[in-house]
C-alpha atoms as a PDB file:
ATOM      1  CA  UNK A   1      85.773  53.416  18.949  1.00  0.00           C
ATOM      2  CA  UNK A   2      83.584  53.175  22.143  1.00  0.00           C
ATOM      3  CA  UNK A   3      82.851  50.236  23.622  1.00  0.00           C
ATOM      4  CA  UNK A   4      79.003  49.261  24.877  1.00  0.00           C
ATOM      5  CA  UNK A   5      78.772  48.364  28.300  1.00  0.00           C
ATOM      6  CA  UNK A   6      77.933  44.730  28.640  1.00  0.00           C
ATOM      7  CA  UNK A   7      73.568  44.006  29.142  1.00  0.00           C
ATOM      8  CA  UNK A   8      73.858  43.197  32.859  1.00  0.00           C
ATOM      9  CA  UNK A   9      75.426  46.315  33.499  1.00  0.00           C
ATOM     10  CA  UNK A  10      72.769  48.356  31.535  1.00  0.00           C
ATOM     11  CA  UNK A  11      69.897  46.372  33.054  1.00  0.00           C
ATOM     12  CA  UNK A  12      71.479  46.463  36.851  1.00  0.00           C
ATOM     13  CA  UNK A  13      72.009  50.764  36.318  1.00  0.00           C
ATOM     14  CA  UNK A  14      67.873  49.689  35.278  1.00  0.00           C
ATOM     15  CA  UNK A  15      66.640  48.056  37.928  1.00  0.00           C
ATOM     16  CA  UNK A  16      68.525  50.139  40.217  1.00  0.00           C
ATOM     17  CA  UNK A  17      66.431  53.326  38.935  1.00  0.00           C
ATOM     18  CA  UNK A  18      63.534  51.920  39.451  1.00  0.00           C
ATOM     19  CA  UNK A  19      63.879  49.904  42.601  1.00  0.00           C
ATOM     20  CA  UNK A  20      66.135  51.523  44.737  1.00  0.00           C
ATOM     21  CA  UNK A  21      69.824  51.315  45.020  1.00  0.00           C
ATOM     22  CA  UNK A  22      69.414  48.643  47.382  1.00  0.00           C
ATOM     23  CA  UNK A  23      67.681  46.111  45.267  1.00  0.00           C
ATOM     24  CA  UNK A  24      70.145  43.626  44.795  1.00  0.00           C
ATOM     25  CA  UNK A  25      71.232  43.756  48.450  1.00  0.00           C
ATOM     26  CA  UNK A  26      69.286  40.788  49.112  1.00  0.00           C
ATOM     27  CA  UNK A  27      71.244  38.211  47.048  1.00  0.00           C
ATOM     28  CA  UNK A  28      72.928  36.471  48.045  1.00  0.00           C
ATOM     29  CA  UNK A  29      75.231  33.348  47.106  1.00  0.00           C
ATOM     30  CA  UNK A  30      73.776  31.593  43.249  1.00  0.00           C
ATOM     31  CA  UNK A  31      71.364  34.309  43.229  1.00  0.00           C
ATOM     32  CA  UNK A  32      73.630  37.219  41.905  1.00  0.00           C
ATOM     33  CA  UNK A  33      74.654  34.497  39.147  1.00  0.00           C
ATOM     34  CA  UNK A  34      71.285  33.325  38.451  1.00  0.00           C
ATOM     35  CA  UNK A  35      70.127  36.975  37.856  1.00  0.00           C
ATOM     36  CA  UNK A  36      72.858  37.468  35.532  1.00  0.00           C
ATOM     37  CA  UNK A  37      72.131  34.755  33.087  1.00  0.00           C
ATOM     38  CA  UNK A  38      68.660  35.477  33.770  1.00  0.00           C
ATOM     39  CA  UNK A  39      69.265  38.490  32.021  1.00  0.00           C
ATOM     40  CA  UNK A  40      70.809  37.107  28.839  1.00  0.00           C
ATOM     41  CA  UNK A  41      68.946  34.523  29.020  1.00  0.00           C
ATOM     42  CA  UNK A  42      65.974  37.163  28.431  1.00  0.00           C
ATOM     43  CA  UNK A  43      67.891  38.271  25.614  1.00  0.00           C
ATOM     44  CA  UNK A  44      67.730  35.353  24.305  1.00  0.00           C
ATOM     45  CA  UNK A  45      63.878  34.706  24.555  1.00  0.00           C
ATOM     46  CA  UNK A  46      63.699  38.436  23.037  1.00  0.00           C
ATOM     47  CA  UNK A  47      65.347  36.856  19.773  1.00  0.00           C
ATOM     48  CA  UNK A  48      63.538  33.040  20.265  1.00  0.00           C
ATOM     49  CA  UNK A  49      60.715  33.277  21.991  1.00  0.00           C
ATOM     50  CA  UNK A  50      60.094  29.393  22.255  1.00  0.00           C
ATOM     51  CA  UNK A  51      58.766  26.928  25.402  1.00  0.00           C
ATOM     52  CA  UNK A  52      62.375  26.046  25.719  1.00  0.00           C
ATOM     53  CA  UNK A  53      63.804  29.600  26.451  1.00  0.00           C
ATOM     54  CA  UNK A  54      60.927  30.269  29.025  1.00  0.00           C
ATOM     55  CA  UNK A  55      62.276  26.498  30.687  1.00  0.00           C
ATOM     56  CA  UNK A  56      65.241  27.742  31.009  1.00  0.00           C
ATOM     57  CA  UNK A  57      64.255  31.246  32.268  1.00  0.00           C
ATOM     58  CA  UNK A  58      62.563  29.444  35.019  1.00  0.00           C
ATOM     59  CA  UNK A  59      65.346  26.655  35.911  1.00  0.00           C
ATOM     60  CA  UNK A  60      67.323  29.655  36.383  1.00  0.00           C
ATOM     61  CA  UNK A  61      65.007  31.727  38.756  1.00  0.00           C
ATOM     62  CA  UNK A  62      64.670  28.149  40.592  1.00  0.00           C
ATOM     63  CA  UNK A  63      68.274  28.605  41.777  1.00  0.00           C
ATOM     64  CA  UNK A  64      67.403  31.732  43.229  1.00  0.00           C
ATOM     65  CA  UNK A  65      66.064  31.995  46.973  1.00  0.00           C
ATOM     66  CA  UNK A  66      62.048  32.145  46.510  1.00  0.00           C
ATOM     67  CA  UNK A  67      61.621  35.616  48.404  1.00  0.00           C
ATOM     68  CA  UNK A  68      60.054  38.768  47.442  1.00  0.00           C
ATOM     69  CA  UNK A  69      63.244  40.421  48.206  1.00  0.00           C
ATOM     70  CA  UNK A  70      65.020  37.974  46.000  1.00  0.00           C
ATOM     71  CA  UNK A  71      62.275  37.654  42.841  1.00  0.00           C
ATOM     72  CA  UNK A  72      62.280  41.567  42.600  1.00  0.00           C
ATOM     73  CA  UNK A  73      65.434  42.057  40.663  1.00  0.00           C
ATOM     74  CA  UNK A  74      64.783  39.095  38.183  1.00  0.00           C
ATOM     75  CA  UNK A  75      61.005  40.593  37.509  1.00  0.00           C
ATOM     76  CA  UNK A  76      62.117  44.485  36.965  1.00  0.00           C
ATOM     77  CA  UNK A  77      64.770  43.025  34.847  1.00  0.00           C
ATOM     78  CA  UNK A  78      62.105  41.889  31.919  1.00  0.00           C
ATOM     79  CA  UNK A  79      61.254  45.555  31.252  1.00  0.00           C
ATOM     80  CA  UNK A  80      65.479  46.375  31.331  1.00  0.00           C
ATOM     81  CA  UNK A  81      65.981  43.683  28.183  1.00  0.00           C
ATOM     82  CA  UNK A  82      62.643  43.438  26.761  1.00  0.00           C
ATOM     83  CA  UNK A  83      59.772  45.683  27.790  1.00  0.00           C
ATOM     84  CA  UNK A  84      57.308  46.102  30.132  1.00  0.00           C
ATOM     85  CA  UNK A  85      54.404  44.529  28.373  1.00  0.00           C
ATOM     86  CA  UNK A  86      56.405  40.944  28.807  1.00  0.00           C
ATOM     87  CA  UNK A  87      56.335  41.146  32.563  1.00  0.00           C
ATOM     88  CA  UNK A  88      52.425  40.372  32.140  1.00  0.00           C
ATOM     89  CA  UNK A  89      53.355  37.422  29.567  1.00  0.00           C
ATOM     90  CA  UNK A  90      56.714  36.022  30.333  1.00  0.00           C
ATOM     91  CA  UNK A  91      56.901  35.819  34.235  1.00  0.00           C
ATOM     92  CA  UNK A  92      53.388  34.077  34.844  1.00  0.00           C
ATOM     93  CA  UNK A  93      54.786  31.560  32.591  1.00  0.00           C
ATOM     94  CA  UNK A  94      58.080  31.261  34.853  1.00  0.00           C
ATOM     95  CA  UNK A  95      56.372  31.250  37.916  1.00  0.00           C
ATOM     96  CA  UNK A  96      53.651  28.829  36.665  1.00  0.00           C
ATOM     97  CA  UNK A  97      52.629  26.801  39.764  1.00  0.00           C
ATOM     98  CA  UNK A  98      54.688  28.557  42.311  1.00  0.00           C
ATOM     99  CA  UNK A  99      53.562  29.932  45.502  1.00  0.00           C
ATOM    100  CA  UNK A 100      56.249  32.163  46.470  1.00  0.00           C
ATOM    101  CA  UNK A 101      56.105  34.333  43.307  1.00  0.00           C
ATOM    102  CA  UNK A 102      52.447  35.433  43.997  1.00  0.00           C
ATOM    103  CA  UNK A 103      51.107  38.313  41.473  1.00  0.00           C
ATOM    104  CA  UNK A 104      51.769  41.098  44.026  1.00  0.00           C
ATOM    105  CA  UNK A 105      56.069  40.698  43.397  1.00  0.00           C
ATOM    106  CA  UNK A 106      55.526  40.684  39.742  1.00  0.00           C
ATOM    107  CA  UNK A 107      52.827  43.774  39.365  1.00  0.00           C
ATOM    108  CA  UNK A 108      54.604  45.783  41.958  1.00  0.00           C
ATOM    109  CA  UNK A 109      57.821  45.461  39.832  1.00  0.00           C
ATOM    110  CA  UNK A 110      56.258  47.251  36.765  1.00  0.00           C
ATOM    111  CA  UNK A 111      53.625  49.622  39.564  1.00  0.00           C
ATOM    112  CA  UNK A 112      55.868  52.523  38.223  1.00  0.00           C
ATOM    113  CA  UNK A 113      54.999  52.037  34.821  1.00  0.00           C
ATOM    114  CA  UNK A 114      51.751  50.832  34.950  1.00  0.00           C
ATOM    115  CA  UNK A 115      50.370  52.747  37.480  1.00  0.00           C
ATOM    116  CA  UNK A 116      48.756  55.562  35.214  1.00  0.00           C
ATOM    117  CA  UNK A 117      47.407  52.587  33.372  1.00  0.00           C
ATOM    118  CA  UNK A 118      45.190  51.026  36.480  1.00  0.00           C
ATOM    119  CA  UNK A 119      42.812  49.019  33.863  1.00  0.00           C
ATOM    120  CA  UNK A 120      46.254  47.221  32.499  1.00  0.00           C
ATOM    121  CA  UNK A 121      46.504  45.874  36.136  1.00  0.00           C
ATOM    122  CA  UNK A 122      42.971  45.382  36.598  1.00  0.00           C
ATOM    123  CA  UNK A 123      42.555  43.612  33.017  1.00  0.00           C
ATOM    124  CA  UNK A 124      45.793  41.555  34.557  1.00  0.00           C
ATOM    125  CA  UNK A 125      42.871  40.149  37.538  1.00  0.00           C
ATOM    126  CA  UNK A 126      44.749  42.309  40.551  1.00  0.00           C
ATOM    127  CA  UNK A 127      43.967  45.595  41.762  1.00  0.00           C
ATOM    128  CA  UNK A 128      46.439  48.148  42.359  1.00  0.00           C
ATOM    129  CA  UNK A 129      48.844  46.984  44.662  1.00  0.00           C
ATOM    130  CA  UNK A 130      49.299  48.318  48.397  1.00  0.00           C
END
């Protein structure tokens, strides 16, 4: 019988691919923690997609430092558990009033993907990213 890697593991080998393998060197203290329930916690909206699952999506990004460096990990992770449609509909919602988690951290997190789809980007009211 094999066993399944745990999620975080599968979406931090994710993220990794597609941000470097440097993109968690940046947290630091609660944030490493906060990513990983952020990531079952994703899981979890993937099965319930209520108001209450994205509150506690964002009270767990809220522990995190509120830096680029810092939001990038939690942002590529949506794609990881879910897919990459959600990052346009689940981290706005997160990130609702919030000026350190501009549109530029969350678009350039799914750039890779999206980026032979510039009207997805444009219909999201950004350009393409520098």
């Amino acid at each position: 019988m094999t066993r399944e890697r745990p999620l975080d593991k599968n979406v931090a080998q994710f993220v990794r691919f597609h941000l470097g393998r440097d993109a968690f060197a940046a947290l630091t203290g609660v944030d490493m923690p906060a990513w990983h329930a952020f990531v079952h916690l994703l899981q979890l909206y993937g099965r319930e997609p209520t108001d209450k699952a994205v509150t506690a999506l964002r009270s767990v990004v809220d522990l995190a430092q509120p830096r680029e460096a810092i939001l990038m990990p939690f942002v590529q992770a949506i794609p990881g558990v879910l897919d990459w449609g959600y990052v346009a509909t689940i981290w706005p919602r997160i990130c609702d009033g919030w000026t350190e988690a501009t549109p530029e951290v969350w678009t350039l997190a799914a750039v890779e993907r999206e980026s032979a789809k510039g009207p997805v980007l444009r219909r999201w009211g950004w350009g393409h990213p520098t």
